[in-house]
C-alpha atoms as a PDB file:
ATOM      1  CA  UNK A   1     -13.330  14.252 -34.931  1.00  0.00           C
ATOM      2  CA  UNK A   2     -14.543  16.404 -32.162  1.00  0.00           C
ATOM      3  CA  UNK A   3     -11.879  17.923 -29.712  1.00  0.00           C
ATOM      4  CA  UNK A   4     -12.697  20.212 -26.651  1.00  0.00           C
ATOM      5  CA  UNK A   5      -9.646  22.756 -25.560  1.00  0.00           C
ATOM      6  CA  UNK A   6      -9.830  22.856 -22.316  1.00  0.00           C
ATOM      7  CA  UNK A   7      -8.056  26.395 -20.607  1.00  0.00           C
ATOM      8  CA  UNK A   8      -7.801  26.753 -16.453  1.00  0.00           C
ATOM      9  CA  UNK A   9      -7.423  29.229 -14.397  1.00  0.00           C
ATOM     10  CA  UNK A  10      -6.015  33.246 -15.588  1.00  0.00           C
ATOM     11  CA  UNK A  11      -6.264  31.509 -19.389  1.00  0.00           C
ATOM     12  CA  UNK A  12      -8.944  34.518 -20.342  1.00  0.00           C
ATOM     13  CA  UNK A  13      -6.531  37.141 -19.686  1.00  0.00           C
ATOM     14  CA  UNK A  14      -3.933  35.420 -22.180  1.00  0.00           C
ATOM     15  CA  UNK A  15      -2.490  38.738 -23.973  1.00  0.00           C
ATOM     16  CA  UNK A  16      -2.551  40.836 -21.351  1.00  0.00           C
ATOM     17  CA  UNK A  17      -1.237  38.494 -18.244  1.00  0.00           C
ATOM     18  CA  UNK A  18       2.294  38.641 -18.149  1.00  0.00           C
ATOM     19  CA  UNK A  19       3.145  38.760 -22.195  1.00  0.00           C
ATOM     20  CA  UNK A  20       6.753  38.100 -22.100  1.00  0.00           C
ATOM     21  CA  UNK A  21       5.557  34.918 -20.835  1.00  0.00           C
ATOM     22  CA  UNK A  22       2.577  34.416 -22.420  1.00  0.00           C
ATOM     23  CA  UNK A  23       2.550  36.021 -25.728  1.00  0.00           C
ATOM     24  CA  UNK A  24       0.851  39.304 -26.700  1.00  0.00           C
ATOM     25  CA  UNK A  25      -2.214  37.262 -28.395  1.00  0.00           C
ATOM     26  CA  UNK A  26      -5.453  36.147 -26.675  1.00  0.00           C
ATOM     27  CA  UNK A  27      -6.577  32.667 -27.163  1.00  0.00           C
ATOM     28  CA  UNK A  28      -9.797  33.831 -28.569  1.00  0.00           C
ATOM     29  CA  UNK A  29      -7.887  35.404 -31.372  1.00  0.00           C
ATOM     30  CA  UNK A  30      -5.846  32.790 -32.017  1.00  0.00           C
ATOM     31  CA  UNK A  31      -8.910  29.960 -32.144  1.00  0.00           C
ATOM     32  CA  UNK A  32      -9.847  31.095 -35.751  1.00  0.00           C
ATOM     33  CA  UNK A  33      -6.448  30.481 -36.931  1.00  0.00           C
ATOM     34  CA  UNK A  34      -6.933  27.221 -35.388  1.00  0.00           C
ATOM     35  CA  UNK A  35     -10.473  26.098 -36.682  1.00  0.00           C
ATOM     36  CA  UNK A  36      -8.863  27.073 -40.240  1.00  0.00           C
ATOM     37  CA  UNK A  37      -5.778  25.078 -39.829  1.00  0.00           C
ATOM     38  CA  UNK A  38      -7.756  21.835 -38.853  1.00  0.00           C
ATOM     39  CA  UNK A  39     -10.392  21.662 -41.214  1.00  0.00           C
ATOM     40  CA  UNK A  40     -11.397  17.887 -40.482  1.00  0.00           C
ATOM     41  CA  UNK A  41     -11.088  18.410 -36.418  1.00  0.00           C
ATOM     42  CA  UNK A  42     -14.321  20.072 -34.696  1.00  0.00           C
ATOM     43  CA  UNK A  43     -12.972  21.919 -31.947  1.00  0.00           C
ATOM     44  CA  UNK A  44     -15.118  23.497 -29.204  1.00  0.00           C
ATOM     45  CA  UNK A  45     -13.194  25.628 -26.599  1.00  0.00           C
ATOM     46  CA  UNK A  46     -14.079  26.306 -23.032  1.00  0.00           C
ATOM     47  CA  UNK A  47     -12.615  27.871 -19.997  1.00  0.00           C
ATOM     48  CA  UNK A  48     -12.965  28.257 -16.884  1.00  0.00           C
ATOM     49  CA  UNK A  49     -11.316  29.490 -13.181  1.00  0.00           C
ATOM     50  CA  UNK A  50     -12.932  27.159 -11.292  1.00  0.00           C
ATOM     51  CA  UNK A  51     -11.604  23.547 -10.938  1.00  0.00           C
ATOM     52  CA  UNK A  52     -14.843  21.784 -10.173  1.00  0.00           C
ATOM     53  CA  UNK A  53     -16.596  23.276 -13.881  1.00  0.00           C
ATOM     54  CA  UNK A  54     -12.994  22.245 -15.132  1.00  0.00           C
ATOM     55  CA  UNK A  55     -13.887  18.458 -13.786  1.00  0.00           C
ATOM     56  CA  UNK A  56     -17.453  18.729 -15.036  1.00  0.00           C
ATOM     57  CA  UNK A  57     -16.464  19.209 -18.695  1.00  0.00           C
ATOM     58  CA  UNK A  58     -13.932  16.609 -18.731  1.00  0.00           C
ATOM     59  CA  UNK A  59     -16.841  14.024 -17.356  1.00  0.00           C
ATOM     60  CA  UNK A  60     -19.126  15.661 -19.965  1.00  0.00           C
ATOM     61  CA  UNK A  61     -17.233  14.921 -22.751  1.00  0.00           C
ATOM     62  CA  UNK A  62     -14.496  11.800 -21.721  1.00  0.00           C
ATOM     63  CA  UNK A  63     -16.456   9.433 -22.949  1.00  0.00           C
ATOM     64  CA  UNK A  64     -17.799  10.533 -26.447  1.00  0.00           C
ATOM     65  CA  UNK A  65     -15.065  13.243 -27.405  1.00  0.00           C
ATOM     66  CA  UNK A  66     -12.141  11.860 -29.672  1.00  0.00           C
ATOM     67  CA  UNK A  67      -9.289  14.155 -27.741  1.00  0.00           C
ATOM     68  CA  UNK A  68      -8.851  16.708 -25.000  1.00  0.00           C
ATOM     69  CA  UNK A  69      -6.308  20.022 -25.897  1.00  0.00           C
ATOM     70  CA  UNK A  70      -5.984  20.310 -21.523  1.00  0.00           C
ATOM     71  CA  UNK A  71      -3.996  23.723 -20.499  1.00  0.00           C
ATOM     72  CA  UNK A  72      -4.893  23.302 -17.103  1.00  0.00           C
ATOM     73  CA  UNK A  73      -3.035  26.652 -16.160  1.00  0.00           C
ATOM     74  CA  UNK A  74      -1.891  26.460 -12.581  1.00  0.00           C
ATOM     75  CA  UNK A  75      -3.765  23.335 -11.594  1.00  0.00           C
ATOM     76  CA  UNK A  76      -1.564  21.510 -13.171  1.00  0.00           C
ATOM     77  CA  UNK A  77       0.787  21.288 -10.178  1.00  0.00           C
ATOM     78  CA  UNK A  78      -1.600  21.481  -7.390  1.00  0.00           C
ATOM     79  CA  UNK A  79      -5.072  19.505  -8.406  1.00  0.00           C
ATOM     80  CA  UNK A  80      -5.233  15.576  -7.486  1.00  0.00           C
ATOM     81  CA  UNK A  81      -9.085  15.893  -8.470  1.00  0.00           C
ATOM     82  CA  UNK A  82      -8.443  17.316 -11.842  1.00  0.00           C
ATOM     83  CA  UNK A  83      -5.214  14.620 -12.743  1.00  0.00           C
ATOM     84  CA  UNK A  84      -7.866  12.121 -11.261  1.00  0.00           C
ATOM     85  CA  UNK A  85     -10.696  13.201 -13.623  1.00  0.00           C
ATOM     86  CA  UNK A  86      -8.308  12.843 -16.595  1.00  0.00           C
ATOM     87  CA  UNK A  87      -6.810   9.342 -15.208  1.00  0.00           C
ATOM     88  CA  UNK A  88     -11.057   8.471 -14.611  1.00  0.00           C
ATOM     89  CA  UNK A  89     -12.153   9.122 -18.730  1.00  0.00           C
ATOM     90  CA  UNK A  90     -11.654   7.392 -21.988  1.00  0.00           C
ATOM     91  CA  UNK A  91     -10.823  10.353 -24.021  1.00  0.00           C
ATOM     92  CA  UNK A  92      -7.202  10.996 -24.965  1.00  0.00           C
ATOM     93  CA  UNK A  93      -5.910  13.887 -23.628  1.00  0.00           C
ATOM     94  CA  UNK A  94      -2.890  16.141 -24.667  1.00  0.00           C
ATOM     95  CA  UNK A  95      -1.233  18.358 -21.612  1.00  0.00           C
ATOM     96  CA  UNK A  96      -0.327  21.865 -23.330  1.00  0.00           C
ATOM     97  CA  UNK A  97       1.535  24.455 -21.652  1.00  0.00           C
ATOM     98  CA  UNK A  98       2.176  28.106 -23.405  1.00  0.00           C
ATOM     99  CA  UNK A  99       5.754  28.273 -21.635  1.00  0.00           C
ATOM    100  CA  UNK A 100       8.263  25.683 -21.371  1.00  0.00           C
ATOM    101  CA  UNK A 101       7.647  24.323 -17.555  1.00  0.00           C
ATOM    102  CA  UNK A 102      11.357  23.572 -17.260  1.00  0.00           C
ATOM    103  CA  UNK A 103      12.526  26.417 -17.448  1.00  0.00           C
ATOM    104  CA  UNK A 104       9.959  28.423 -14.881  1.00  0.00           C
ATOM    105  CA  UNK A 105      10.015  28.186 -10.647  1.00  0.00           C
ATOM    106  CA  UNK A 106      10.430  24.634  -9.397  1.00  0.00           C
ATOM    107  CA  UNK A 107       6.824  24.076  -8.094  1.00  0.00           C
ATOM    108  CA  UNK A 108       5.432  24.688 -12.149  1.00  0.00           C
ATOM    109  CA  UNK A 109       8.318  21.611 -12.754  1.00  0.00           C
ATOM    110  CA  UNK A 110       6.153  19.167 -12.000  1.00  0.00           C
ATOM    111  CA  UNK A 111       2.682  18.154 -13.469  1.00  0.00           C
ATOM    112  CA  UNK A 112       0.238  15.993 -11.482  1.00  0.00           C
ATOM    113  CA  UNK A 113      -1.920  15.652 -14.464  1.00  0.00           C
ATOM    114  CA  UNK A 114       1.203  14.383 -17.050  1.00  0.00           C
ATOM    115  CA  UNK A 115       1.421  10.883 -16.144  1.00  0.00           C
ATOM    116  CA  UNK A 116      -2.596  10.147 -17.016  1.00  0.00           C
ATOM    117  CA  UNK A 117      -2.241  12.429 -20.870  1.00  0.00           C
ATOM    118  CA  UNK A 118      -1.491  11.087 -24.247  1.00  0.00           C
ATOM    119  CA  UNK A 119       2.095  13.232 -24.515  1.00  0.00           C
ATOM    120  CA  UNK A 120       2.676  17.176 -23.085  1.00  0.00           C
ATOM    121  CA  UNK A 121       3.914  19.907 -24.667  1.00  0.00           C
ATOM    122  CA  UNK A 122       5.234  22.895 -23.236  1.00  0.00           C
ATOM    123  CA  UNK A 123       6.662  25.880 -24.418  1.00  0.00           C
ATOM    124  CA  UNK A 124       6.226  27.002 -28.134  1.00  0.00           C
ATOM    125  CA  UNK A 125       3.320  29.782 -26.857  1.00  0.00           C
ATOM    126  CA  UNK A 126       0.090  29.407 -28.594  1.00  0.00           C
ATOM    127  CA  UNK A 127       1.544  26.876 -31.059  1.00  0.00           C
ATOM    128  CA  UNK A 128       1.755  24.275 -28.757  1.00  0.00           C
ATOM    129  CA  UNK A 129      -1.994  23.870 -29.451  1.00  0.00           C
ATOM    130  CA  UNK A 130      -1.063  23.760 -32.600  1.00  0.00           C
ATOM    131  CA  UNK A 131       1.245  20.925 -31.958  1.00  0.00           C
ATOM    132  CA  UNK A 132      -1.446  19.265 -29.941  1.00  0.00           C
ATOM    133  CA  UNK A 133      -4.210  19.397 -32.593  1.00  0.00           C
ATOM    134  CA  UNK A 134      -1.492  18.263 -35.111  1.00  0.00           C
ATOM    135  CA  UNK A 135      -1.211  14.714 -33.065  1.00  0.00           C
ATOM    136  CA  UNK A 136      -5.061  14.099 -33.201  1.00  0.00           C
ATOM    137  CA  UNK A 137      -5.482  15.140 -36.917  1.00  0.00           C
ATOM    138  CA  UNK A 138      -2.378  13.026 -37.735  1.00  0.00           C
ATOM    139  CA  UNK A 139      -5.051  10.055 -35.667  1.00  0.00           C
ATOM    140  CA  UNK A 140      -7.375   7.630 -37.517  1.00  0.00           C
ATOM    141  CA  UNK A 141     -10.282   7.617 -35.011  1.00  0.00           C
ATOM    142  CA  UNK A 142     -10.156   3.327 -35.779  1.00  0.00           C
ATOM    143  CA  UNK A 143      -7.619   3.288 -33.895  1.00  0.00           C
ATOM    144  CA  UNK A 144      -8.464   5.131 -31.219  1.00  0.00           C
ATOM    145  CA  UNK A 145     -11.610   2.593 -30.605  1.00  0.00           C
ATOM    146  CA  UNK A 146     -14.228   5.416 -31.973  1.00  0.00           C
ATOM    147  CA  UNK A 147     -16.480   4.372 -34.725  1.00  0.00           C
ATOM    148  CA  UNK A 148     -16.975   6.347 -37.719  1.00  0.00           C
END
């Protein structure tokens, strides 16, 4: 099954933005740990600032890709284009957040992108990709409508 994690905006400096927030590990280190842990899953990561190469990948892949890991950082509470790019493809898509979004400033409280993913998950750090790679290897892709 091939799943793209998708990280937004200030994502590269993860370990040294803000660690009592974020953690103390880069994503980067923690991928390894990742590919290991999900030996039938073939995960491809990419990142970016910019919303529009954010949009771009999700067209690029929302139609052939089995699942979408999306930390969309802080365009996840201000971008109608990227909530309507993940509303727009066929590929499921799991909202991950490192911190718990309930618990942060109002604005981060609400997700624009939410109502058009799979399920969200917020707050266990760099597990909650984990988590989010744990629903699509607990998937048959038969029933997700992909052929094997």
């Amino acid at each position: 099954m091939q799943i793209l994690l998708l990280n937004g905006p200030n994502l590269n400096l993860l370990g040294r933005r803000e660690p009592g927030i974020y953690g103390t590990r880069s994503f980067e280190d923690y991928l390894p740990e990742l590919i290991e842990a999900f030996p039938n899953l073939t995960l491809e990561h990419f990142q970016s600032n910019h919303e529009g190469q954010l949009i771009d990948k999700l067209h690029e892949v929302g139609f052939t890709y089995h699942g979408v890991v999306l930390n969309a950082g802080g365009y996840t509470h201000t971008s109608v284009a990227l909530a309507d790019a993940v509303a727009a493809i066929h590929t499921p898509v799991v909202e991950v957040h490192l911190s718990n979004l309930h618990a942060r400033e109002e604005f981060r409280q609400k997700s624009l992108l939410g109502r058009h993913c799979v399920g969200s998950i917020s707050g266990f750090k760099l597990d909650s990709y984990r988590l989010a790679l744990q629903y699509f290897d607990g998937l048959r892709p038969k029933r997700m409508g992909f052929k094997v």
